[in-house]
C-alpha atoms as a PDB file:
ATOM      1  CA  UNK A   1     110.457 163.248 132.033  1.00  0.00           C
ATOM      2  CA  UNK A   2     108.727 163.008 128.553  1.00  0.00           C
ATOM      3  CA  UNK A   3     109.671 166.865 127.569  1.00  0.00           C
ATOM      4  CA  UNK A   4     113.256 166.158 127.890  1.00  0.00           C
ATOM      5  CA  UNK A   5     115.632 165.835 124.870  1.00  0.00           C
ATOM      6  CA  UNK A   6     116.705 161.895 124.607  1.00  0.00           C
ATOM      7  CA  UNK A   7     120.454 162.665 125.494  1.00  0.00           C
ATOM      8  CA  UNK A   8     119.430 164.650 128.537  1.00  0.00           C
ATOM      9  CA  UNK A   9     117.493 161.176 129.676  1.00  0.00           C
ATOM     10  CA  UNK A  10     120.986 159.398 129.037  1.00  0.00           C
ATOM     11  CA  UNK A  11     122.758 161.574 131.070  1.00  0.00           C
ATOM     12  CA  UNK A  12     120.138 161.036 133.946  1.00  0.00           C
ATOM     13  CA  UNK A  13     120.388 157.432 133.604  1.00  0.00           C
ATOM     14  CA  UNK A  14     122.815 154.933 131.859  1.00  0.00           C
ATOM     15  CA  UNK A  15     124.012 151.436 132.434  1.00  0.00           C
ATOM     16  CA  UNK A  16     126.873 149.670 131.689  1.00  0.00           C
ATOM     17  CA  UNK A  17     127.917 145.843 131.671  1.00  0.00           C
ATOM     18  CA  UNK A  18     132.219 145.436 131.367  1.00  0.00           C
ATOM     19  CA  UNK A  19     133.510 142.516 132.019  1.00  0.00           C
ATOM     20  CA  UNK A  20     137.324 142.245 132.616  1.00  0.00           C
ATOM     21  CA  UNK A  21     138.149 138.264 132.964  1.00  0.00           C
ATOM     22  CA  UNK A  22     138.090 137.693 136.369  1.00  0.00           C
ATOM     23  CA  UNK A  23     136.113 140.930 137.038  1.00  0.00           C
ATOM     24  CA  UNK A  24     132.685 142.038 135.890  1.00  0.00           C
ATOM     25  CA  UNK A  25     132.164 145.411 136.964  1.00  0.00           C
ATOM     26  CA  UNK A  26     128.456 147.481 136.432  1.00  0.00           C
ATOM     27  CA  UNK A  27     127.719 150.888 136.124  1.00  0.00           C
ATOM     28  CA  UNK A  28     125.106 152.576 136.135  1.00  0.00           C
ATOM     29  CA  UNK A  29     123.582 156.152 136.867  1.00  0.00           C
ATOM     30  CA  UNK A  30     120.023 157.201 138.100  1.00  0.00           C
ATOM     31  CA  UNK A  31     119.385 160.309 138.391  1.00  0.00           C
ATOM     32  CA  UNK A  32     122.404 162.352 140.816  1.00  0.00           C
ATOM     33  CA  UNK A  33     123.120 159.055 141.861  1.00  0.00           C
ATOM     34  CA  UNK A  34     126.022 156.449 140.313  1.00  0.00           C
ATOM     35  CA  UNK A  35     126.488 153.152 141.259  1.00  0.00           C
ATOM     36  CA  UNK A  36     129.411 150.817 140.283  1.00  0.00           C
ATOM     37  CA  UNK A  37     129.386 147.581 141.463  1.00  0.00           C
ATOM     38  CA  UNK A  38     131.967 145.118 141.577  1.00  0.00           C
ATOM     39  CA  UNK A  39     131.486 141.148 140.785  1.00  0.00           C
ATOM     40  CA  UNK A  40     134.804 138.924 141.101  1.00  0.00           C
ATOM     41  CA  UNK A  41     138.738 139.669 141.540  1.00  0.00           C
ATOM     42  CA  UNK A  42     139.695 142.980 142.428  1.00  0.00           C
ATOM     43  CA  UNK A  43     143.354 142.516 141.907  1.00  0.00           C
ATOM     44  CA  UNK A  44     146.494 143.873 139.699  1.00  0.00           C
ATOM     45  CA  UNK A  45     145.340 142.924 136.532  1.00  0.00           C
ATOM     46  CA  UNK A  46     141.782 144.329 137.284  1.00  0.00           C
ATOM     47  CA  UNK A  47     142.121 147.451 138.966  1.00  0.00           C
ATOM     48  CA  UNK A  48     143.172 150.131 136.092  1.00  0.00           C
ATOM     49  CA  UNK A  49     139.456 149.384 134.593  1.00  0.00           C
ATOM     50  CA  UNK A  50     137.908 150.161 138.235  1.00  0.00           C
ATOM     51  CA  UNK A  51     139.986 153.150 138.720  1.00  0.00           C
ATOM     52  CA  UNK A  52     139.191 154.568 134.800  1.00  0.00           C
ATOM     53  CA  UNK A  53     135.426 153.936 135.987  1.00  0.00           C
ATOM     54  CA  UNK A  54     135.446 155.693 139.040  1.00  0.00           C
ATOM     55  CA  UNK A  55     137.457 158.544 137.652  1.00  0.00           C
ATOM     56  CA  UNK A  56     134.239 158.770 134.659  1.00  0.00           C
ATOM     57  CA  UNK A  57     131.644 159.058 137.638  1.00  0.00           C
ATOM     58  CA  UNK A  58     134.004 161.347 139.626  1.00  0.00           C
ATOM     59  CA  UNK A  59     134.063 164.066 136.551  1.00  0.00           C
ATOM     60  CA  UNK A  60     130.413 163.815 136.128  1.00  0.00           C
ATOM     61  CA  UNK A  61     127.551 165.784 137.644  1.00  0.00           C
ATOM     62  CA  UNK A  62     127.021 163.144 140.503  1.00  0.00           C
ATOM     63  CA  UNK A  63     126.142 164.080 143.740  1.00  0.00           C
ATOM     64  CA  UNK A  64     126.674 160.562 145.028  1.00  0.00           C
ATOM     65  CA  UNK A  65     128.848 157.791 143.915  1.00  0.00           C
ATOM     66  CA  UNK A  66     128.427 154.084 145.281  1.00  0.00           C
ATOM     67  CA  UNK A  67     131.383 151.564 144.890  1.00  0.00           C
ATOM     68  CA  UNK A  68     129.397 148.286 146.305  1.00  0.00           C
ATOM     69  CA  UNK A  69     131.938 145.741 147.197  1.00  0.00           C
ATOM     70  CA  UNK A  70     129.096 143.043 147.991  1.00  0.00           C
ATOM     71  CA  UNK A  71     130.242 140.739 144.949  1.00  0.00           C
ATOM     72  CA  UNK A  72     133.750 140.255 145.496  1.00  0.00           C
ATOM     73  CA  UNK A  73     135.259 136.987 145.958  1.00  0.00           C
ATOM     74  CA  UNK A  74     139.002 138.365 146.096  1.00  0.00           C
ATOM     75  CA  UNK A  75     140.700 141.756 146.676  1.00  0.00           C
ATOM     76  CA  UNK A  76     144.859 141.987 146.812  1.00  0.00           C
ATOM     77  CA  UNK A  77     147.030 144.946 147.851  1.00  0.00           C
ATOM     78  CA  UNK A  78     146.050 146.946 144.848  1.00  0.00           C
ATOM     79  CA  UNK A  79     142.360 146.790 145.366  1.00  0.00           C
ATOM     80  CA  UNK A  80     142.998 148.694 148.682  1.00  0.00           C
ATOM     81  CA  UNK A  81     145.543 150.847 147.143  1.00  0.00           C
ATOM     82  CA  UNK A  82     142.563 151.956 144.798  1.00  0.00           C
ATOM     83  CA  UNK A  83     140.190 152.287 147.779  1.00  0.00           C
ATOM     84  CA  UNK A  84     142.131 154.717 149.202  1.00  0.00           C
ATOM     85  CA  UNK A  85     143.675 156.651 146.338  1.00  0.00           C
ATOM     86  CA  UNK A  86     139.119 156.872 145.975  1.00  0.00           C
ATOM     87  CA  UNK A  87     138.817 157.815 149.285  1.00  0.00           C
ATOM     88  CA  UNK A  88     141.564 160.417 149.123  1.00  0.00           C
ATOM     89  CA  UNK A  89     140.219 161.628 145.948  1.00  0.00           C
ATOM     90  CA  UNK A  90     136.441 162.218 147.728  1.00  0.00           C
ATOM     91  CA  UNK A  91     137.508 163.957 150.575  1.00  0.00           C
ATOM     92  CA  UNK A  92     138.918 166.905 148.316  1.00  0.00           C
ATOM     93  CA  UNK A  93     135.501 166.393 146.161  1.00  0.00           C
ATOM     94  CA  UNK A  94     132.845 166.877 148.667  1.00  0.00           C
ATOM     95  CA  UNK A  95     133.084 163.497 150.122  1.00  0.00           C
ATOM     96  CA  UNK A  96     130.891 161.839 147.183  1.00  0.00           C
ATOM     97  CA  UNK A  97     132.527 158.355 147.683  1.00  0.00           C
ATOM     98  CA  UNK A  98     130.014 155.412 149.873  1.00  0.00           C
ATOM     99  CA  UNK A  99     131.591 151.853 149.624  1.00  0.00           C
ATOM    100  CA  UNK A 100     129.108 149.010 150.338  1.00  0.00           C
ATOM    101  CA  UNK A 101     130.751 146.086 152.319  1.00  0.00           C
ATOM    102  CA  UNK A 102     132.225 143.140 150.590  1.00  0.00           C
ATOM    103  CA  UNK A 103     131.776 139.470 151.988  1.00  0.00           C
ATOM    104  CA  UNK A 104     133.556 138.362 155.053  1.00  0.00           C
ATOM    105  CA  UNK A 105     136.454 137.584 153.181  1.00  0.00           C
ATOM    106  CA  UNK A 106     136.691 140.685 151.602  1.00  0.00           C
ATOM    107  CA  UNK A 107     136.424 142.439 154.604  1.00  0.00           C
ATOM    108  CA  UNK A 108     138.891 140.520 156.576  1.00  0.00           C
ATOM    109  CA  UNK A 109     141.336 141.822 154.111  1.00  0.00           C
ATOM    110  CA  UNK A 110     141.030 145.037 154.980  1.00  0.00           C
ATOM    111  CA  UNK A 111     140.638 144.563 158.457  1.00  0.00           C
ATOM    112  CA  UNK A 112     144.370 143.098 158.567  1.00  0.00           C
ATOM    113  CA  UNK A 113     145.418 146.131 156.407  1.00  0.00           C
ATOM    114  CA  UNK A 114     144.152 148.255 158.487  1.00  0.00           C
ATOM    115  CA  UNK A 115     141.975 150.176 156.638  1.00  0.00           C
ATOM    116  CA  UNK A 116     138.263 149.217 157.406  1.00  0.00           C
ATOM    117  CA  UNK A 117     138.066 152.092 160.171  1.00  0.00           C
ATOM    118  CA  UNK A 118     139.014 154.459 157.280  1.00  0.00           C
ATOM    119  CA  UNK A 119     136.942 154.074 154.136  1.00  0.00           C
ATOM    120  CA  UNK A 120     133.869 155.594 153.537  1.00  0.00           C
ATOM    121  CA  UNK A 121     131.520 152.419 154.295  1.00  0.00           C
ATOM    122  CA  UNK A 122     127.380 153.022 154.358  1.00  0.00           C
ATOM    123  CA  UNK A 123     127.012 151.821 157.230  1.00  0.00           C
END
């Protein structure tokens, strides 16, 4: 894309590293796609940063966003709340959300909430 402007190649692609104590969170976007992947604790003192960053990709141009899960050592009630409120939030925004499965422990989690069956997982 050499004939484009340099701050039409930013909004094509951008990457960002926050880290939030027990949470480092990544975002990046490529092309329509934006992926924000989680590495830690997904818990009360955490989620208002993931929430703020989904919220920025879900008033963008993107025809896809990705919440990957994969790096997550812990997730408490208000990670799910924020899954959902996400979820909820897709549905009446042409159903951008995918999640990408957290470890086994992760997973469990949700599983007992009852909410696995429910989000918008990949696969």
């Amino acid at each position: 894309m050499p004939d484009e402007r340099p701050e039409e190649r930013h909004e094509l692609r951008a990457s960002e590293l926050i880290e939030l104590g027990a949470l480092t969170m990544t975002s990046e976007r490529e092309d329509v796609i934006h992926v924000i992947s989680l590495f830690g604790e997904l818990d009360v003192a955490t989620a208002g940063e993931v929430r703020g960053e989904l919220e920025r990709a879900e008033a963008s141009d993107a025809a896809s966003i990705v919440l990957d899960l994969s790096g997550l050592t812990f997730m408490d009630s208000t990670g799910i709340r924020l899954l959902i409120e996400a979820r909820d939030r897709s549905r009446s925004d042409r159903n951008r959300l995918t999640l990408l499965r957290g470890p086994a422990s992760v997973q469990r989690v949700l599983q007992i909430a009852g909410v696995d069956d429910v989000l918008p997982f990949a696969d």
